[in-house]
C-alpha atoms as a PDB file:
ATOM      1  CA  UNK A   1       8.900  -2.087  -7.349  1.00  0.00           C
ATOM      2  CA  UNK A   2       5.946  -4.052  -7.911  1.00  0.00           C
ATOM      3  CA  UNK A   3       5.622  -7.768  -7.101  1.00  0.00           C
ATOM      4  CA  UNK A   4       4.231  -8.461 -10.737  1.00  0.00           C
ATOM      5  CA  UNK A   5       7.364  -6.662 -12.712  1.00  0.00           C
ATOM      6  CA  UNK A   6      10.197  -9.182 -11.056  1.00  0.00           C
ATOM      7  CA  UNK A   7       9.909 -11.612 -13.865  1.00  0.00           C
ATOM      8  CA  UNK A   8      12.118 -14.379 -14.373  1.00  0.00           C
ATOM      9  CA  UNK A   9      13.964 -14.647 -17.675  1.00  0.00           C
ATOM     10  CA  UNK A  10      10.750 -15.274 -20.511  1.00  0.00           C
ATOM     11  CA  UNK A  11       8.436 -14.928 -17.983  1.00  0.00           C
ATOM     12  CA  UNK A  12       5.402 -12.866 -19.459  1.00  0.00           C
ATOM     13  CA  UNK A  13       3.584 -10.050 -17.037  1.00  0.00           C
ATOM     14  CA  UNK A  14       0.317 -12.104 -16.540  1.00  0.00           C
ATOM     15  CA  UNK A  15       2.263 -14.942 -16.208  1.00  0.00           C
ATOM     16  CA  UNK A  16       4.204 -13.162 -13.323  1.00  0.00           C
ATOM     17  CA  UNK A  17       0.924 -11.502 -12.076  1.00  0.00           C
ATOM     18  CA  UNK A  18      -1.123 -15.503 -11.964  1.00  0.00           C
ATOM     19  CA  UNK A  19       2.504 -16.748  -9.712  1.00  0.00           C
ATOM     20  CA  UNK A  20       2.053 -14.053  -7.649  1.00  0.00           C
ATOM     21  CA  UNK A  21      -1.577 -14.224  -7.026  1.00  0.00           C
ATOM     22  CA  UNK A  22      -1.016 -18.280  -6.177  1.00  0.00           C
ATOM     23  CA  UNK A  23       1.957 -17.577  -4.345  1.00  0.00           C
ATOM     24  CA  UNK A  24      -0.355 -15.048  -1.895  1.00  0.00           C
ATOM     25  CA  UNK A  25      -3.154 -17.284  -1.609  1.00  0.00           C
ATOM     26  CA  UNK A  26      -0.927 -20.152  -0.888  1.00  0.00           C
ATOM     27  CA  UNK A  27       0.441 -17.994   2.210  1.00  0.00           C
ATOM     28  CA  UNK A  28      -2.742 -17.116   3.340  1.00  0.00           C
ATOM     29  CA  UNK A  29      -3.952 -20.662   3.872  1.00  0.00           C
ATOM     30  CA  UNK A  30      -0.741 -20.859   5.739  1.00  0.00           C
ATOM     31  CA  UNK A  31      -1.488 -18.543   7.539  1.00  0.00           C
ATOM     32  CA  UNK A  32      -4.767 -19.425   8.073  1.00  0.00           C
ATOM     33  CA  UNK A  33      -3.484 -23.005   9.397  1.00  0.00           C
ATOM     34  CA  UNK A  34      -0.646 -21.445  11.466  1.00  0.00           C
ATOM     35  CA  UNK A  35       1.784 -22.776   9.988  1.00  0.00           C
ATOM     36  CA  UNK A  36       2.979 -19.527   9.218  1.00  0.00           C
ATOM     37  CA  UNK A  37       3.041 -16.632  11.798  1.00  0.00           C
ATOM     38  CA  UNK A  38       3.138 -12.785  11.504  1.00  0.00           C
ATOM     39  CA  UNK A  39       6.270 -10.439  13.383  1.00  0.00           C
ATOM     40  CA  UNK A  40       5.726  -6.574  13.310  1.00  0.00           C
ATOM     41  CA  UNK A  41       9.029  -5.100  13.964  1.00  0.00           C
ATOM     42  CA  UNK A  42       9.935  -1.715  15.991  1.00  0.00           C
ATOM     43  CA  UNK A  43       9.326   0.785  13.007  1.00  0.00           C
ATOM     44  CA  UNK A  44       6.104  -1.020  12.229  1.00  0.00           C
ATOM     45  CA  UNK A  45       7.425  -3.287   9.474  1.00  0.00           C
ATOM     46  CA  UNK A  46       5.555  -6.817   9.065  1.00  0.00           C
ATOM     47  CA  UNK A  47       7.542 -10.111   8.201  1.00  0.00           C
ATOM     48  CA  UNK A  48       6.206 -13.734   7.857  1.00  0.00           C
ATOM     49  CA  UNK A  49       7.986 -16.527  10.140  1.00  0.00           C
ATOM     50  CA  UNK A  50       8.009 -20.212   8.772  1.00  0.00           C
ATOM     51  CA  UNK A  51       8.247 -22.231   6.011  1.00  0.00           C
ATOM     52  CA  UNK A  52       6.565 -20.158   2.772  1.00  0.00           C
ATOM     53  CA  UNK A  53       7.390 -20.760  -1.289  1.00  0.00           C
ATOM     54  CA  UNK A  54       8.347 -16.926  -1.673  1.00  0.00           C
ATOM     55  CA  UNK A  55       8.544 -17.390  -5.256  1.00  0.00           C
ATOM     56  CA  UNK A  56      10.213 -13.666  -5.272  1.00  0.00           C
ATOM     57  CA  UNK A  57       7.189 -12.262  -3.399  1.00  0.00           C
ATOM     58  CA  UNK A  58       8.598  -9.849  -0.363  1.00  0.00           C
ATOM     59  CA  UNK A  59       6.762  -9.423   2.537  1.00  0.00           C
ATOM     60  CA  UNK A  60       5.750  -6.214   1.593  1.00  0.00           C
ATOM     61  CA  UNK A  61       4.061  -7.333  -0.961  1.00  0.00           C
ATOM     62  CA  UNK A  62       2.491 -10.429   0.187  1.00  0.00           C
ATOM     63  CA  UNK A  63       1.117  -7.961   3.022  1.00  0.00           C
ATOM     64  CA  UNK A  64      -0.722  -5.518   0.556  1.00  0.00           C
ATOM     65  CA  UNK A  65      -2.295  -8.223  -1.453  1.00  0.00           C
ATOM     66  CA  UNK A  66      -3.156 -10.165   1.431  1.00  0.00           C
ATOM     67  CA  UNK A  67      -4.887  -6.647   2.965  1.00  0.00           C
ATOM     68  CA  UNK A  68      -6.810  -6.783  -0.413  1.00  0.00           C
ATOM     69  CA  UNK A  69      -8.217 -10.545  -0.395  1.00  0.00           C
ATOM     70  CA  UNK A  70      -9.814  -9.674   2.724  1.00  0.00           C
ATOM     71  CA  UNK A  71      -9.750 -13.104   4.545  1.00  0.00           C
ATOM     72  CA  UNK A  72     -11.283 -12.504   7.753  1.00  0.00           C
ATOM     73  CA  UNK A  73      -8.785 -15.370   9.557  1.00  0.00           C
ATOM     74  CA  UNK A  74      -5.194 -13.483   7.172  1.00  0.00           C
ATOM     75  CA  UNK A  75      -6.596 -10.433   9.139  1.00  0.00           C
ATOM     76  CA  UNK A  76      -7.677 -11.708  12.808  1.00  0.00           C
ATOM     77  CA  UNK A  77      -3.436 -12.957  12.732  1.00  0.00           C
ATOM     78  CA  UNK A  78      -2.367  -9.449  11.887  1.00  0.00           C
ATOM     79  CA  UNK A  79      -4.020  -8.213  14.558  1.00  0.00           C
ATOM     80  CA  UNK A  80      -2.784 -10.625  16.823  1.00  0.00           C
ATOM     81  CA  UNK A  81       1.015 -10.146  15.945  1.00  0.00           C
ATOM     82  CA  UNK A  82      -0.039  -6.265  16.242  1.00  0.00           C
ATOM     83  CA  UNK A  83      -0.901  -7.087  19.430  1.00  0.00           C
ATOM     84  CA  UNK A  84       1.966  -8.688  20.105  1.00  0.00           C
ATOM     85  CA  UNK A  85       4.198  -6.302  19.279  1.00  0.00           C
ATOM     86  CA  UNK A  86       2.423  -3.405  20.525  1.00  0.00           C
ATOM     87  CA  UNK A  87       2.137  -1.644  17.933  1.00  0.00           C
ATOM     88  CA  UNK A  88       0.710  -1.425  14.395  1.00  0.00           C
ATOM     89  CA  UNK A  89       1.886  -2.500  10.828  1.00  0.00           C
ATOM     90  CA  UNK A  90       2.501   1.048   9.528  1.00  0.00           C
ATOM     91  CA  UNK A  91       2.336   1.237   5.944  1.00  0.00           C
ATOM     92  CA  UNK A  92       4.518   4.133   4.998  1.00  0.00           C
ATOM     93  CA  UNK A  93       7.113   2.029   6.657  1.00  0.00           C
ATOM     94  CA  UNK A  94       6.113  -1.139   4.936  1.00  0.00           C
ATOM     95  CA  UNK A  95       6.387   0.995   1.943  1.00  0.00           C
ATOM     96  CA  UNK A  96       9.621   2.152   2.449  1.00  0.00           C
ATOM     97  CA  UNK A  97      11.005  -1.532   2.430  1.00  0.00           C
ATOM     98  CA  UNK A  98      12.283  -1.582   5.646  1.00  0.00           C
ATOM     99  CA  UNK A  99      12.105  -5.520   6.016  1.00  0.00           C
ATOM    100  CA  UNK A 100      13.721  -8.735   7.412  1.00  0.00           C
ATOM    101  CA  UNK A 101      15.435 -12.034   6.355  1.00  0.00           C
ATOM    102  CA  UNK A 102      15.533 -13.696   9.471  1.00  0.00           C
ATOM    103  CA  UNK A 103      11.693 -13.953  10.576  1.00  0.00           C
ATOM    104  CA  UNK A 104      12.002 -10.564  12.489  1.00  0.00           C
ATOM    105  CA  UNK A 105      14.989 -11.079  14.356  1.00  0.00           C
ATOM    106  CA  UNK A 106      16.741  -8.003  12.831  1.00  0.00           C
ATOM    107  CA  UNK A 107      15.465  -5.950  10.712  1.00  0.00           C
ATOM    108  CA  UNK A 108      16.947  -3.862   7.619  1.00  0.00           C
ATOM    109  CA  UNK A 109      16.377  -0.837   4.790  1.00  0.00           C
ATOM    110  CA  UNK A 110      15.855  -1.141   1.327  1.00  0.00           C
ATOM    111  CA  UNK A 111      19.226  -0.070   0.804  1.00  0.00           C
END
């Protein structure tokens, strides 16, 4: 499910659509400050370790709108925690919503 369509009770769409837009530009400076880092788990899932106002944004979905913005530091740190792992963020499994809630340490399916 889209990020946008989680609304909280009275919560209009472009109401939802604006949080979520701040909310992903907010982790991007983050990220951009390294304050908050990038894991990329066995399967090729992506989760963000540190301190971050989710604001009902998953990962998954901070991680496609963040590949969309385009900041050139957002993706130099993906490639770093690709390089990391040793692997790359695959985004059918991203997708699937394989994901984490414990800054990579274990990792689990949408289910």
């Amino acid at each position: 499910m889209p990020c946008d369509t989680q609304r909280r009770k009275n919560q209009t769409l472009e109401q939802r659509k604006s949080e979520v837009r701040a909310t992903v530009d907010n982790l991007a400076q983050q990220i951009a400050r390294r304050k908050v880092q990038l894991k990329v788990g066995p399967q090729g899932a992506i989760a963000f370790v540190g301190d971050w106002q989710r604001n009902g944004v998953s990962d998954a979905c901070a991680y496609r709108r963040l590949l969309v913005q385009g900041n050139a530091l957002v993706r130099a740190e993906i490639a770093k925690a690709e390089r990391i792992a040793g692997r790359s963020v695959n985004l059918q499994v991203v997708g699937s919503g394989i994901h984490s809630h414990d800054g990579g340490d274990t990792w689990h399916s949408k289910g």
